[in-house]
C-alpha atoms as a PDB file:
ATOM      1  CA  UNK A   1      42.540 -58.818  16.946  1.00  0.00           C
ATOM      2  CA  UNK A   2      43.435 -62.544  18.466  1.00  0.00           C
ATOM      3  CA  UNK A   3      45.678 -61.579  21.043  1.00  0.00           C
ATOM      4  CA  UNK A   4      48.184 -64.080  19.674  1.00  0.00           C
ATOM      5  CA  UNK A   5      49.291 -61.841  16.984  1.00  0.00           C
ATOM      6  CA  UNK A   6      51.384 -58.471  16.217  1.00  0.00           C
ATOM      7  CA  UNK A   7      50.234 -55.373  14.643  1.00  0.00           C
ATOM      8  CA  UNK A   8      53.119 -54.375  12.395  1.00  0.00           C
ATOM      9  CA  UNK A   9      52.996 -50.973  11.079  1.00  0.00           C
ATOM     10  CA  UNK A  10      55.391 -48.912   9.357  1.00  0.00           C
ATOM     11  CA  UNK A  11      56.510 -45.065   9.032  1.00  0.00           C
ATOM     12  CA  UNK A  12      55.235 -43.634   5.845  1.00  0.00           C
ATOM     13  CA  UNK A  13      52.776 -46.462   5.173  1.00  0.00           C
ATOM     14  CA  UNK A  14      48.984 -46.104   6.009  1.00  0.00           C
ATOM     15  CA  UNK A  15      48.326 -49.890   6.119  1.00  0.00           C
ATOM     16  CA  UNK A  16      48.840 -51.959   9.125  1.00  0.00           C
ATOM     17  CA  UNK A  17      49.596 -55.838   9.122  1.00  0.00           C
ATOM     18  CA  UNK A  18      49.549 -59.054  11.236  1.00  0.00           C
ATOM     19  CA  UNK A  19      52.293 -61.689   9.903  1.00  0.00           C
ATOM     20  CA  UNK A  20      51.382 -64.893  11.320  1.00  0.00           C
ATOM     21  CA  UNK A  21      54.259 -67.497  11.524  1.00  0.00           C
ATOM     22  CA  UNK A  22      53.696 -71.215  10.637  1.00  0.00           C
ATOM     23  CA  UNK A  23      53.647 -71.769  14.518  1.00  0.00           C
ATOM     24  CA  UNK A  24      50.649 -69.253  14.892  1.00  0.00           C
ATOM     25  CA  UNK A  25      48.951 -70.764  12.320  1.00  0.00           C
ATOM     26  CA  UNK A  26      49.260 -74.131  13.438  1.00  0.00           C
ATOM     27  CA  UNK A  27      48.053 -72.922  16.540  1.00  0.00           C
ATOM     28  CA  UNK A  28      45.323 -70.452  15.131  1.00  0.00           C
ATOM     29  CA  UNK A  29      43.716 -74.195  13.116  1.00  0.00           C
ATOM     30  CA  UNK A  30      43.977 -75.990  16.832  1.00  0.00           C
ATOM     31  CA  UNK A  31      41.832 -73.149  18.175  1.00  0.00           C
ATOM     32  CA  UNK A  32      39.304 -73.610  14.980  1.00  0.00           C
ATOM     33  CA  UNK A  33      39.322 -77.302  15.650  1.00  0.00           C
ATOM     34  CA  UNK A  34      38.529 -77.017  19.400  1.00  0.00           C
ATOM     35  CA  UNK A  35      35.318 -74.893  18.188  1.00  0.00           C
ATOM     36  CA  UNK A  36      34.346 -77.585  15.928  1.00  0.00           C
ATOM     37  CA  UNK A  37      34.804 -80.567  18.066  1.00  0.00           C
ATOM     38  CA  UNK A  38      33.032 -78.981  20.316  1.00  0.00           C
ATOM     39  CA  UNK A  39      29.857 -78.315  18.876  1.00  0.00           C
ATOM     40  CA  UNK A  40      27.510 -81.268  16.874  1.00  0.00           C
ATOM     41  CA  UNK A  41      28.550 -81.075  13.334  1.00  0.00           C
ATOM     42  CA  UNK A  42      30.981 -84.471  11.669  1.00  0.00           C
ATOM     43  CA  UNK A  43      32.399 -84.518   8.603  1.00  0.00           C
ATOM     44  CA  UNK A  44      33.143 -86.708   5.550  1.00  0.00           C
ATOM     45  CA  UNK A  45      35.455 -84.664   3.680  1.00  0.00           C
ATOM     46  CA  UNK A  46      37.217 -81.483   4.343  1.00  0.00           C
ATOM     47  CA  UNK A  47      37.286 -79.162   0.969  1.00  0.00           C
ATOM     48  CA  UNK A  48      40.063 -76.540   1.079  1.00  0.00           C
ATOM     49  CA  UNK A  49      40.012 -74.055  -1.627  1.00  0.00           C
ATOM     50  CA  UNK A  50      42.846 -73.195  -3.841  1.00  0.00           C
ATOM     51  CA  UNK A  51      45.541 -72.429  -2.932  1.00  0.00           C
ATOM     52  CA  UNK A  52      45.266 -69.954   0.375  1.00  0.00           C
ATOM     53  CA  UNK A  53      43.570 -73.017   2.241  1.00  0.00           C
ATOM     54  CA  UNK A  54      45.964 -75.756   1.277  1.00  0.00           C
ATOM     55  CA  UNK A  55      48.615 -75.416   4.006  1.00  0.00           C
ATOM     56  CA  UNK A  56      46.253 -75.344   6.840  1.00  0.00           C
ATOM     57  CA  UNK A  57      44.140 -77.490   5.826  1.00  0.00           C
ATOM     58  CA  UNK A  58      46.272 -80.803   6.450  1.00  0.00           C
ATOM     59  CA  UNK A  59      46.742 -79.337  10.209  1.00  0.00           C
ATOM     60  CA  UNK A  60      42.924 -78.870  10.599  1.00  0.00           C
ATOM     61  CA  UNK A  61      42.022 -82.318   8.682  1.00  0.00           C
ATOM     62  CA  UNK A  62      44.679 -84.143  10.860  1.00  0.00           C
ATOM     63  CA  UNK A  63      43.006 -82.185  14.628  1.00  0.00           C
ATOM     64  CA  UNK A  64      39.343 -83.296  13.322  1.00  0.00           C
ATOM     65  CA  UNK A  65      40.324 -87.199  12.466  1.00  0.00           C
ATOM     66  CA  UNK A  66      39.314 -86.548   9.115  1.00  0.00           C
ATOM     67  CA  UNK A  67      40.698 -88.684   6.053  1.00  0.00           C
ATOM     68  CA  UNK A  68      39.278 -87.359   3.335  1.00  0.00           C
ATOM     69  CA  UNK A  69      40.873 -83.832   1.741  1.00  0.00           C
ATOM     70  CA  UNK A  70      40.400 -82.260  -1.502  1.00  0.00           C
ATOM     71  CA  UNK A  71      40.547 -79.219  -3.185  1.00  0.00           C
ATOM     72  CA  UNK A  72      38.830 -77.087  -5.121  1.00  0.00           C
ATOM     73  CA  UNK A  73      40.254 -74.241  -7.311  1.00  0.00           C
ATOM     74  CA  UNK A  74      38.396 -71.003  -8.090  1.00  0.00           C
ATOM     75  CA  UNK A  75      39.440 -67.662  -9.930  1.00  0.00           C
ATOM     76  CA  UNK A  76      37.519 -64.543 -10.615  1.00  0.00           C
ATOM     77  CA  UNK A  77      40.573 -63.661 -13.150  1.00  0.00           C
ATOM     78  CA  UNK A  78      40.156 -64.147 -16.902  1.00  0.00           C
ATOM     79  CA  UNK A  79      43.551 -61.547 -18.046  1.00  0.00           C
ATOM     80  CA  UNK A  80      46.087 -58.929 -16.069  1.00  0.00           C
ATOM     81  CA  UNK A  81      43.407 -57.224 -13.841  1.00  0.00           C
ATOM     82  CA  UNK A  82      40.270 -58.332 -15.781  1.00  0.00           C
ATOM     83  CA  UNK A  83      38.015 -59.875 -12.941  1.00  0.00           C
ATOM     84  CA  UNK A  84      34.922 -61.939 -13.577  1.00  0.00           C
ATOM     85  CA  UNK A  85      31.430 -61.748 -11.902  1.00  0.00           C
ATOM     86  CA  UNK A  86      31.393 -65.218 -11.459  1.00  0.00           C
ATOM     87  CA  UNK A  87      34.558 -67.249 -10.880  1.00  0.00           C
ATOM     88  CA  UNK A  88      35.475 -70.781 -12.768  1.00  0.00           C
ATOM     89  CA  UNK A  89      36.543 -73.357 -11.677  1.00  0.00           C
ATOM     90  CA  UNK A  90      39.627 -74.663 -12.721  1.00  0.00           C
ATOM     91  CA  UNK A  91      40.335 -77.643 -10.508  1.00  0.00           C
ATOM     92  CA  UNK A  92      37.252 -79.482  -9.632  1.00  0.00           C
ATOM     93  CA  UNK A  93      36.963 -82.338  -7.222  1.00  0.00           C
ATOM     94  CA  UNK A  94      38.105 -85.970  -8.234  1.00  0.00           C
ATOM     95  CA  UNK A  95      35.342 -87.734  -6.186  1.00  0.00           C
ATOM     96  CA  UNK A  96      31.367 -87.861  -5.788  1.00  0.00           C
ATOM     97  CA  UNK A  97      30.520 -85.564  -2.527  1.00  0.00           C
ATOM     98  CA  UNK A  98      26.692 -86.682  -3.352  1.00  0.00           C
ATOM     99  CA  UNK A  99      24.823 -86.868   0.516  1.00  0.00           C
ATOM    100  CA  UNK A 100      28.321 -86.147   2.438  1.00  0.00           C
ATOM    101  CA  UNK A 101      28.923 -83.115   4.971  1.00  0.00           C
ATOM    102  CA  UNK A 102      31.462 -80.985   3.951  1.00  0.00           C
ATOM    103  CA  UNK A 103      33.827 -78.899   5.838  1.00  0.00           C
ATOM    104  CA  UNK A 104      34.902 -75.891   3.190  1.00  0.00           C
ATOM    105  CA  UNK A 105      37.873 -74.221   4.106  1.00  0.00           C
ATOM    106  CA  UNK A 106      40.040 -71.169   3.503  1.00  0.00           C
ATOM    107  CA  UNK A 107      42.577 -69.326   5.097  1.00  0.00           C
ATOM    108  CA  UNK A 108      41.017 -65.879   5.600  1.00  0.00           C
ATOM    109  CA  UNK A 109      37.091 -65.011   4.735  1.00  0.00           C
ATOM    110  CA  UNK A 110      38.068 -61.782   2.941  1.00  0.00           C
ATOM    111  CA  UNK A 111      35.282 -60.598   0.546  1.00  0.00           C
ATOM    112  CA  UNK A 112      33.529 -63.963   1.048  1.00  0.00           C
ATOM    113  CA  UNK A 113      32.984 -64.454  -2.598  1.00  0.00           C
ATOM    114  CA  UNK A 114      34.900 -67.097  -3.048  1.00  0.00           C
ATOM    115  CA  UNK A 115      32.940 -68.958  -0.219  1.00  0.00           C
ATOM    116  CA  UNK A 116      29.604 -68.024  -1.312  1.00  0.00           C
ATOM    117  CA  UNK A 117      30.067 -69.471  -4.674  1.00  0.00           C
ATOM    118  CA  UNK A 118      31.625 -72.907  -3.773  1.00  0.00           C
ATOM    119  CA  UNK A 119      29.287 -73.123  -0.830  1.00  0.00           C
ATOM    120  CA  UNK A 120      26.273 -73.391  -3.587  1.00  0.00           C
ATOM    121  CA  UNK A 121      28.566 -75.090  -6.062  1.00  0.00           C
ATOM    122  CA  UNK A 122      29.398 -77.919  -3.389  1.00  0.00           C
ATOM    123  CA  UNK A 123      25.707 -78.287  -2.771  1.00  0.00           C
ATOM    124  CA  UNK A 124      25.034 -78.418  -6.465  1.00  0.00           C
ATOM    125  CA  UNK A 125      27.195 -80.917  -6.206  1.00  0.00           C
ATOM    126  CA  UNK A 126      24.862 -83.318  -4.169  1.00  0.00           C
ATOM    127  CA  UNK A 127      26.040 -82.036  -0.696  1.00  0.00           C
ATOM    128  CA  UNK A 128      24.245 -82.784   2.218  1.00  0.00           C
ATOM    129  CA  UNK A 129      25.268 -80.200   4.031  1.00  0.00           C
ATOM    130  CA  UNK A 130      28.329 -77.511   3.684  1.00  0.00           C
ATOM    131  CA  UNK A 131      29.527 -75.572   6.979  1.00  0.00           C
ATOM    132  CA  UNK A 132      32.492 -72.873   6.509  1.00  0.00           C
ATOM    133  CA  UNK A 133      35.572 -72.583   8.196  1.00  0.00           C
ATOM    134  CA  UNK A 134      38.607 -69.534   8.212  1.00  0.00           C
ATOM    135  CA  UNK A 135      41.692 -69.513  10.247  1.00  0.00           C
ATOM    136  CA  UNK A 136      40.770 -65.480   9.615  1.00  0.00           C
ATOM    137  CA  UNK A 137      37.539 -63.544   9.166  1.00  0.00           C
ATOM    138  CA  UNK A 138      37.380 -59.588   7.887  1.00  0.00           C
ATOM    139  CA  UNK A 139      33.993 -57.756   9.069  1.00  0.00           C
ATOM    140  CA  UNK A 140      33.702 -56.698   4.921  1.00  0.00           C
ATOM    141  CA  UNK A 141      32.899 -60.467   4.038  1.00  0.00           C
ATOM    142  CA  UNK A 142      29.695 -60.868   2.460  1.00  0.00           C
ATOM    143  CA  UNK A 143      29.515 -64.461   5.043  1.00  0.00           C
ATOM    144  CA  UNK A 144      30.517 -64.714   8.351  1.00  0.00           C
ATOM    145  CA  UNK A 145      31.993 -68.182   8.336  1.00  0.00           C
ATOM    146  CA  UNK A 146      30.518 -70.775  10.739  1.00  0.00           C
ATOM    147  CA  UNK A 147      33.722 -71.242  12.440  1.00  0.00           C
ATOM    148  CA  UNK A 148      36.970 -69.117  12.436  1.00  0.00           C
ATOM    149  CA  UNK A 149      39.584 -68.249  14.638  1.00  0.00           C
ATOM    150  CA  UNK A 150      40.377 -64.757  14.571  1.00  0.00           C
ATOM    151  CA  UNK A 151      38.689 -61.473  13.315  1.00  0.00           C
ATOM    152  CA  UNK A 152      41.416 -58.878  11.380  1.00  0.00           C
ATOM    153  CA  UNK A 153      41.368 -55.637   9.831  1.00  0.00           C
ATOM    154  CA  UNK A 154      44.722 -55.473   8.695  1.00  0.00           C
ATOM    155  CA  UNK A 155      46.459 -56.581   6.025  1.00  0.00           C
ATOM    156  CA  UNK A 156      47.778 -60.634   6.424  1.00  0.00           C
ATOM    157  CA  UNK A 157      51.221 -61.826   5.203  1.00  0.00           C
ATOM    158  CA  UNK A 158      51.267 -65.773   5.046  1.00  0.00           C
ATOM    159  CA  UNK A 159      54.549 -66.874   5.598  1.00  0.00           C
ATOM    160  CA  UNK A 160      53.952 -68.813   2.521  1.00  0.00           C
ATOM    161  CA  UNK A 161      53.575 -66.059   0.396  1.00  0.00           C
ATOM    162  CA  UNK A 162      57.128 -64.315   0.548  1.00  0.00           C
ATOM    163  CA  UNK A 163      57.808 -63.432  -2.683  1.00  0.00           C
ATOM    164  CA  UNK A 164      54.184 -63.033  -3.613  1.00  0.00           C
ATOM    165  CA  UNK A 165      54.360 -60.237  -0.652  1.00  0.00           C
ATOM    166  CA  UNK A 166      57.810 -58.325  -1.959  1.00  0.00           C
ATOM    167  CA  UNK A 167      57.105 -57.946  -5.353  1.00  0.00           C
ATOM    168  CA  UNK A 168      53.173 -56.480  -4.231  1.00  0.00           C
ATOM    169  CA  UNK A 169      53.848 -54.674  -0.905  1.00  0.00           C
ATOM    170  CA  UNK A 170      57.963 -54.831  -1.388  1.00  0.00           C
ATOM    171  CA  UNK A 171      57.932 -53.101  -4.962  1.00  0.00           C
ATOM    172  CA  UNK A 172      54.958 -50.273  -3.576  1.00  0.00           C
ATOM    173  CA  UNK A 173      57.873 -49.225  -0.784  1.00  0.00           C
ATOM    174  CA  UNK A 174      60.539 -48.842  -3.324  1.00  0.00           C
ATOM    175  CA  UNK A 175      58.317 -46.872  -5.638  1.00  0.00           C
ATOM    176  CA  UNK A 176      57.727 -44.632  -2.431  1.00  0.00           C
ATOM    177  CA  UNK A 177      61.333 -44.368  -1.760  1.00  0.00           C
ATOM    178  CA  UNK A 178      61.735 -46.920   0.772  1.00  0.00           C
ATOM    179  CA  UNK A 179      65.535 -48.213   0.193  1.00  0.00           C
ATOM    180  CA  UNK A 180      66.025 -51.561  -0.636  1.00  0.00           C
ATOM    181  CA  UNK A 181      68.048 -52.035   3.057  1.00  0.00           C
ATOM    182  CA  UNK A 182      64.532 -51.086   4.461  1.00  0.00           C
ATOM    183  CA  UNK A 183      62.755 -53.269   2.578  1.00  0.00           C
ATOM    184  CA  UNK A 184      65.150 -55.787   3.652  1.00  0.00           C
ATOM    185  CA  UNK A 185      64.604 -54.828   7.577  1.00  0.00           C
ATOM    186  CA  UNK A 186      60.637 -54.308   7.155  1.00  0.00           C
ATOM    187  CA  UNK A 187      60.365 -58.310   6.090  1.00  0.00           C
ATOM    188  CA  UNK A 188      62.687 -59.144   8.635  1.00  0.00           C
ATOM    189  CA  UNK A 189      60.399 -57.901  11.121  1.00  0.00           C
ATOM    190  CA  UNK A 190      57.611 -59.041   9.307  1.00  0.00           C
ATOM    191  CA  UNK A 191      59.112 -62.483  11.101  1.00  0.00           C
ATOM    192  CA  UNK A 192      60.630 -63.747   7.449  1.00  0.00           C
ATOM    193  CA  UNK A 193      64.078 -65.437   7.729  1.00  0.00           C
ATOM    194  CA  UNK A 194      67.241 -62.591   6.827  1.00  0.00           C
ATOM    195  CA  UNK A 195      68.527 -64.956   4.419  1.00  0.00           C
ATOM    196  CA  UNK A 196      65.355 -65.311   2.130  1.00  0.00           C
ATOM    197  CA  UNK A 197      64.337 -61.706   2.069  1.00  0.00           C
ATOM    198  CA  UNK A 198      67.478 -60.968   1.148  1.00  0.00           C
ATOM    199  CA  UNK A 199      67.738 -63.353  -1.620  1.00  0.00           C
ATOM    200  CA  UNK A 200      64.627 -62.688  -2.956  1.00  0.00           C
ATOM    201  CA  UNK A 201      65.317 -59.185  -2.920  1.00  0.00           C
ATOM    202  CA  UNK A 202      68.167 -59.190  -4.935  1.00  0.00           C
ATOM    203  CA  UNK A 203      67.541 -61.259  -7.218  1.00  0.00           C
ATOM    204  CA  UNK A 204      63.975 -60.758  -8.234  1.00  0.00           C
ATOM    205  CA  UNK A 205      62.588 -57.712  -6.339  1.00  0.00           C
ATOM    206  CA  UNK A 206      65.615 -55.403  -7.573  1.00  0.00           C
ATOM    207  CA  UNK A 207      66.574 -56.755 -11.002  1.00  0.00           C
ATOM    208  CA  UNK A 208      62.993 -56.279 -12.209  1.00  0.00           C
END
């Protein structure tokens, strides 16, 4: 694990998780962009994926000196838990990519799917050329992106994703007896602020 980060892990809970904060992150995409700079690849356009690689992405863009950002929105999801083979797209790109070299982005290379398929889509596209880029890479991913910053295992909390976080990982706790205090103190460490966990937490995590 990048040595930058910090393995949480909890009693009664089998899964262990890195929470990066927005200053890790930040940090994590200066890394990524060092890598690229230094090898021989230029862009046009940077392509960030929907929505995990929009708040890093103006970070990265702005280290590489490149203009050009758009994004491209993918799901595998057609109902509550019904999951596609193939994703749609549901937000395509605004401009012709035809013989440009496209940095595609994401926050985390998890199954790689998602990569995979807009990699070939971008290309259909009229790409010249399509090189990948993660903040984070997991080992299960189908593609090992051409550049990323740091190789996990654990679970990732985005400090973005708050309430996305309590009412998944938040909600499992409660249901295994974890009191709402807990909760409270587990997201605090998790490096959230006190106040929004707590709001949050009372007024959608417990009401529900």
């Amino acid at each position: 694990m990048h040595p930058s980060l910090t393995l949480h892990t909890f009693e009664n809970d089998s899964i262990s998780y890195v929470a990066p904060t927005w200053e890790e992150l930040h940090a994590l995409a200066f890394e990524m962009a060092q890598q690229i700079r230094a090898s021989d690849h230029s862009f046009d356009r940077v392509v960030t994926l929907a929505k995990g690689g929009w708040p890093m992405s103006r970070s990265l863009a702005d280290f590489l000196e490149v203009s050009e950002v758009q994004s491209l929105g993918l799901s595998f999801y057609k109902g509550v838990n019904e999951r596609k083979a193939k994703p749609t797209v549901y937000q395509d790109l605004p401009v012709n990519i035809m013989g440009e070299h496209i940095l595609l982005f994401d926050d985390v290379a998890d199954t790689g799917e998602s990569l995979l398929f807009a990699t070939e889509y971008l290309k259909e596209r009229g790409a010249a050329s399509v090189t990948t880029a993660t903040v984070f890479y997991k080992e299960r991913s189908q593609i090992v992106p051409d550049f990323f910053s740091a190789q996990v295992a654990e679970w990732i909390i985005f400090p973005y994703e708050l309430v996305e976080s309590l009412k998944d990982i938040g909600t499992r706790w409660l249901t295994d007896s974890i009191s709402p205090d807990e909760v409270i103190s587990r997201f605090i460490t998790l490096q959230f602020p006190e106040n929004q966990v707590r709001y949050f937490v009372e007024t959608a995590l417990l009401v529900e």
